[in-house]
C-alpha atoms as a PDB file:
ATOM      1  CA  UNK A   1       0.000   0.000   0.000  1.00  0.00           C
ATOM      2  CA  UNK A   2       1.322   3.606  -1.141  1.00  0.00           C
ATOM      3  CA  UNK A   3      -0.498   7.197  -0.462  1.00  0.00           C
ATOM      4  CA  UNK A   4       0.111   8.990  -3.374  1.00  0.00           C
ATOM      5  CA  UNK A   5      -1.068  12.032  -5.018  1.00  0.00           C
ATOM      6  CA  UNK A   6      -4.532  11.698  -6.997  1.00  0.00           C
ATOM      7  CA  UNK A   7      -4.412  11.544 -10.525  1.00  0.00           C
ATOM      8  CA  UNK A   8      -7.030  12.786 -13.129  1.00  0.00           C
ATOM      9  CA  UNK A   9      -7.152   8.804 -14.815  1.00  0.00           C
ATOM     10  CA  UNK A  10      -8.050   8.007 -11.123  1.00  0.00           C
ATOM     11  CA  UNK A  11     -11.085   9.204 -11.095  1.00  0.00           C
ATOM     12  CA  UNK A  12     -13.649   6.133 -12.381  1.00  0.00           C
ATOM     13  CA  UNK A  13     -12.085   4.095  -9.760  1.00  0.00           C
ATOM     14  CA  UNK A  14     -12.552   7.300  -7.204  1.00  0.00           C
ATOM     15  CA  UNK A  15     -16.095   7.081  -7.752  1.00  0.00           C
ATOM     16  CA  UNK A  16     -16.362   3.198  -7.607  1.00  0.00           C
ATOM     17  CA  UNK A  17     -15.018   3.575  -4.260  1.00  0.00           C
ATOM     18  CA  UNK A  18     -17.424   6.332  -2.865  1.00  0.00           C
ATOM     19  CA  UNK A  19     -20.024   4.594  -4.272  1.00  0.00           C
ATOM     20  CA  UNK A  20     -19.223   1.454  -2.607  1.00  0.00           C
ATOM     21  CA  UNK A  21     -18.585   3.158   0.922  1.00  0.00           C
ATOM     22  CA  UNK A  22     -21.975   4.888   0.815  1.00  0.00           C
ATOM     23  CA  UNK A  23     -20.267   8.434   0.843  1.00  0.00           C
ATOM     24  CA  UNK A  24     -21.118   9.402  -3.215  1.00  0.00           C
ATOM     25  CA  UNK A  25     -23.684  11.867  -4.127  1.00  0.00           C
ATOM     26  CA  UNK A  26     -24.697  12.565  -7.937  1.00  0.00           C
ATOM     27  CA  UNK A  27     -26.212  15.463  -6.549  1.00  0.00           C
ATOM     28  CA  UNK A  28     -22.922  17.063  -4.964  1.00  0.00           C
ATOM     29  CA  UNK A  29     -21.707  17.576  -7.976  1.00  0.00           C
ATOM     30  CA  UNK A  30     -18.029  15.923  -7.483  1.00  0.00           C
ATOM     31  CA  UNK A  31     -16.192  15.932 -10.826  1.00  0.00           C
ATOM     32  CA  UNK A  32     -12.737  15.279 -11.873  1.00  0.00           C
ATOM     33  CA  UNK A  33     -12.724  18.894 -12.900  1.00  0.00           C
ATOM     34  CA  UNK A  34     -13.736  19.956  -9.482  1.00  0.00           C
ATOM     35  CA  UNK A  35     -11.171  18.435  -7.685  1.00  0.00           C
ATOM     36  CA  UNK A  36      -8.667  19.313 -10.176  1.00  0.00           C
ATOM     37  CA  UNK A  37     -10.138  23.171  -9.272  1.00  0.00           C
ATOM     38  CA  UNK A  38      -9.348  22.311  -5.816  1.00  0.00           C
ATOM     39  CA  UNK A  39      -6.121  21.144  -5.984  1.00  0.00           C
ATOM     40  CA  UNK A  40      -5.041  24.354  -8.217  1.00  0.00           C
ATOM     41  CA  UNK A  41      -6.569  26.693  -5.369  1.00  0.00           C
ATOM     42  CA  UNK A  42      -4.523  24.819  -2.720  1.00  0.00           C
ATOM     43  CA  UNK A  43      -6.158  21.835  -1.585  1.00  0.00           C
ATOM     44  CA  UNK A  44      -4.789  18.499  -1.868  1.00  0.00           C
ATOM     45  CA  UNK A  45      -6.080  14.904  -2.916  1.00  0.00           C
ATOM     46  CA  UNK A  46      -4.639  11.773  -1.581  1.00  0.00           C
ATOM     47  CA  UNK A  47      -4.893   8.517  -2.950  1.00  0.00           C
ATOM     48  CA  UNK A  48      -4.887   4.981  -0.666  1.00  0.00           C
ATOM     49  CA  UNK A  49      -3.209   2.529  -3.664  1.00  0.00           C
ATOM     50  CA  UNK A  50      -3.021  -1.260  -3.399  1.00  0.00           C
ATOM     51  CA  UNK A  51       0.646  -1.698  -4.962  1.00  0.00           C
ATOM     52  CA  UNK A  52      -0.463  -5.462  -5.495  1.00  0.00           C
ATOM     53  CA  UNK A  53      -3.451  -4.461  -7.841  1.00  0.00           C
ATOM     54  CA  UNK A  54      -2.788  -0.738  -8.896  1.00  0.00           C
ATOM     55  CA  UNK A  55      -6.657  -0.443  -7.398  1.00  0.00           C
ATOM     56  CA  UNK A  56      -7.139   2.815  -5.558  1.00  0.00           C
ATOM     57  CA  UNK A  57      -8.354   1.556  -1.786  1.00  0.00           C
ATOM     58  CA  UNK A  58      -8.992   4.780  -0.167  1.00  0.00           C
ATOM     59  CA  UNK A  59      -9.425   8.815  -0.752  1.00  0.00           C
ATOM     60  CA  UNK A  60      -9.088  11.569   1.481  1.00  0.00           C
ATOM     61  CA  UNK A  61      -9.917  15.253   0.006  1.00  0.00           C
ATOM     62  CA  UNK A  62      -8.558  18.169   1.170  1.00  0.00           C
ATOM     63  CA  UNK A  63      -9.476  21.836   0.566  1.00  0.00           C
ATOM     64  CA  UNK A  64      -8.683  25.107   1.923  1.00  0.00           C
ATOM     65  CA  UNK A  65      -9.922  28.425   2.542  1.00  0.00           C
ATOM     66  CA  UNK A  66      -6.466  30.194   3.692  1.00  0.00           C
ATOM     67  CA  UNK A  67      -8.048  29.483   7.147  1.00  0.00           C
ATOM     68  CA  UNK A  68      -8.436  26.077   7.778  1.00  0.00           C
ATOM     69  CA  UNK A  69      -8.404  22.674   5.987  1.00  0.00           C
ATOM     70  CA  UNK A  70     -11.586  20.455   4.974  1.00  0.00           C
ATOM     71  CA  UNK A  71     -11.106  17.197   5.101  1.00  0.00           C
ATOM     72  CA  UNK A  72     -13.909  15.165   3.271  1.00  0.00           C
ATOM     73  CA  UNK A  73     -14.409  12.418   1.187  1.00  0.00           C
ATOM     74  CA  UNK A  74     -12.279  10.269   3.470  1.00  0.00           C
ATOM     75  CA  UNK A  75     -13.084   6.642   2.693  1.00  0.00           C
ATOM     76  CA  UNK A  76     -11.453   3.470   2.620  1.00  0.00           C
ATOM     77  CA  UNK A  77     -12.679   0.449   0.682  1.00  0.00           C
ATOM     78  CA  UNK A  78     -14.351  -2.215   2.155  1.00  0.00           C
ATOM     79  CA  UNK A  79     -12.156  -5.125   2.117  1.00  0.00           C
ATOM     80  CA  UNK A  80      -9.440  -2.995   3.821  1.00  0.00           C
ATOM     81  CA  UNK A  81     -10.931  -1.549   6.493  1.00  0.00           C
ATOM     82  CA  UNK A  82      -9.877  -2.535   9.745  1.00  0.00           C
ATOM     83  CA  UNK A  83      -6.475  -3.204   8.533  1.00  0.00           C
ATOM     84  CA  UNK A  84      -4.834   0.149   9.990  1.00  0.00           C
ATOM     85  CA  UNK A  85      -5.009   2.027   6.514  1.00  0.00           C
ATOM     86  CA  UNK A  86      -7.583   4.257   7.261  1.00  0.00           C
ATOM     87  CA  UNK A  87      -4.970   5.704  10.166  1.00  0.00           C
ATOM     88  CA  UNK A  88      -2.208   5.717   7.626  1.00  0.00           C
ATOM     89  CA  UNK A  89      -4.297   7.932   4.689  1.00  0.00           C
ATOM     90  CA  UNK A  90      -5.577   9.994   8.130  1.00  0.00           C
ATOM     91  CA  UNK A  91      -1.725  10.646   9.552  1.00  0.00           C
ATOM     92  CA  UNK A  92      -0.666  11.332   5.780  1.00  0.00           C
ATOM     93  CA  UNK A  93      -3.476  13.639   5.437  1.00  0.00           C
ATOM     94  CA  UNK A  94      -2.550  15.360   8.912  1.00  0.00           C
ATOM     95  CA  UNK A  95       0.735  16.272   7.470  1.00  0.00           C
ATOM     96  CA  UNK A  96      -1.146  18.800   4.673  1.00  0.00           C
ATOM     97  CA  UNK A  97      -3.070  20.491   7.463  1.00  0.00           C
ATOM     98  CA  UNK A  98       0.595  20.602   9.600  1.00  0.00           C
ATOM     99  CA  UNK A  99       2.253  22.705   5.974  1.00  0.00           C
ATOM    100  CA  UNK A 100      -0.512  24.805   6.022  1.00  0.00           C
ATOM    101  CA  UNK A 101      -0.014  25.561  10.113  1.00  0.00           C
ATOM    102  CA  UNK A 102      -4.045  25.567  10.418  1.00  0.00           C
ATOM    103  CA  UNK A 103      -6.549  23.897  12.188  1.00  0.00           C
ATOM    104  CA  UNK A 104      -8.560  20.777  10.547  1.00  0.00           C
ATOM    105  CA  UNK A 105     -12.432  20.466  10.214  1.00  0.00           C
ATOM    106  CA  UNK A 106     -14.381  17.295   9.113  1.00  0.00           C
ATOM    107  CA  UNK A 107     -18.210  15.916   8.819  1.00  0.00           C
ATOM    108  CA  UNK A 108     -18.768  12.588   9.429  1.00  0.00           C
ATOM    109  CA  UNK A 109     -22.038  10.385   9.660  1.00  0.00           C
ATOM    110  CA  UNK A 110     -23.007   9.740  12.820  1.00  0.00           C
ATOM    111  CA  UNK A 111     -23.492   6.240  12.240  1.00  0.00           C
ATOM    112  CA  UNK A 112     -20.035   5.467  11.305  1.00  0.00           C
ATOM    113  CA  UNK A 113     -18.728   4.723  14.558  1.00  0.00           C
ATOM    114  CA  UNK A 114     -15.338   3.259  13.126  1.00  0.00           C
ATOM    115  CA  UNK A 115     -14.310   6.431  11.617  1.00  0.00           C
ATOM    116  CA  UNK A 116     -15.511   8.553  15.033  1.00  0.00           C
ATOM    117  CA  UNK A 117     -12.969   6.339  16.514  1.00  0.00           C
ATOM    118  CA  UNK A 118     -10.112   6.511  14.384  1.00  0.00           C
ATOM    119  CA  UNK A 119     -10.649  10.716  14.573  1.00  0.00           C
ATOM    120  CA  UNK A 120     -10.956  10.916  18.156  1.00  0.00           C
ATOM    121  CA  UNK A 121      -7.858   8.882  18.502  1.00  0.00           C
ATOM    122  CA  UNK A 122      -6.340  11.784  15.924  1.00  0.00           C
ATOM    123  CA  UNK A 123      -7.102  13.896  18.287  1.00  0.00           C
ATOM    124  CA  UNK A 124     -10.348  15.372  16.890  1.00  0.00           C
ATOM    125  CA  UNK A 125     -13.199  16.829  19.370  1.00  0.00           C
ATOM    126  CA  UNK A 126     -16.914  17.068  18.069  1.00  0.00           C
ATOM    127  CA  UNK A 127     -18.956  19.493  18.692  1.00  0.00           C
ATOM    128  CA  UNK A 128     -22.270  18.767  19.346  1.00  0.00           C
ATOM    129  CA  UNK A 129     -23.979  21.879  19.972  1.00  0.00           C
ATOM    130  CA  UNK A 130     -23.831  22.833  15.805  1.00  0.00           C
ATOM    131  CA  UNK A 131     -25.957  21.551  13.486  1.00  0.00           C
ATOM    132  CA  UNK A 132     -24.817  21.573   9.732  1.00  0.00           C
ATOM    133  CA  UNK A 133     -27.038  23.510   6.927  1.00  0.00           C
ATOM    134  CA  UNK A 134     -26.037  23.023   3.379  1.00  0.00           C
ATOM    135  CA  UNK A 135     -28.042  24.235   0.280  1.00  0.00           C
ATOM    136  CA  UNK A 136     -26.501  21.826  -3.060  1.00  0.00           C
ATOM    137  CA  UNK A 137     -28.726  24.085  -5.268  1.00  0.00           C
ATOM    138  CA  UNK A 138     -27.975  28.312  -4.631  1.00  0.00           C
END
């Protein structure tokens, strides 16, 4: 297993991944373009790879707004979950927020009690008394 940076002929198997962990939304608009748009404005896009297979096994995307970094789209593929990679692509994606010397912000369902776990033990606090709004259609 390798973290790399994404690449744009990544992207089909990006999607086959999100769609598999439940996390993909036609509706969110998430191109290849858009992260590309991302990555230009100073975000970064990190790629789990199975060496063994060339298969991309996990994603973690990061954007930022010159005040703090987003981290979303963080998913690891079934069949390797619970194998430690999730903390690797986490601690490799810690390392962008580190560069940038800025704080790190992330959604996660609250059903997914495996990745609350993993980010508490990163050292991320929830906070419970905020509820999130988002309008896909301004």
């Amino acid at each position: 297993m390798q973290v790399r940076e994404y690449r744009s002929s990544d992207f089909s198997q990006v999607v086959s991944l999100w769609r598999e962990t439940g996390i993909y939304n036609v509706e969110r608009g998430d191109t290849a373009a858009i992260i590309d748009r991302c990555n230009i404005k100073g975000g970064r896009f990190l790629v789990l790879e199975d060496t063994g297979t060339g298969r991309v096994a996990g994603t973690s995307w990061l954007t930022w707004d010159g005040r703090r970094v987003f981290l979303h789209h963080f998913a690891i593929g079934t069949r390797y979950q619970g194998k430690g990679y999730g903390r690797i692509l986490a601690l490799k994606s810690l390392e962008f927020a580190r560069q940038k010397d800025c704080p790190v912000k992330l959604e996660v369902h609250r059903d997914n009690q495996s990745a609350m776990n993993l980010y508490r033990s990163l050292g991320f606090d929830a906070w419970d008394d905020y509820t999130l709004f988002m309008n896909l259609n301004p």
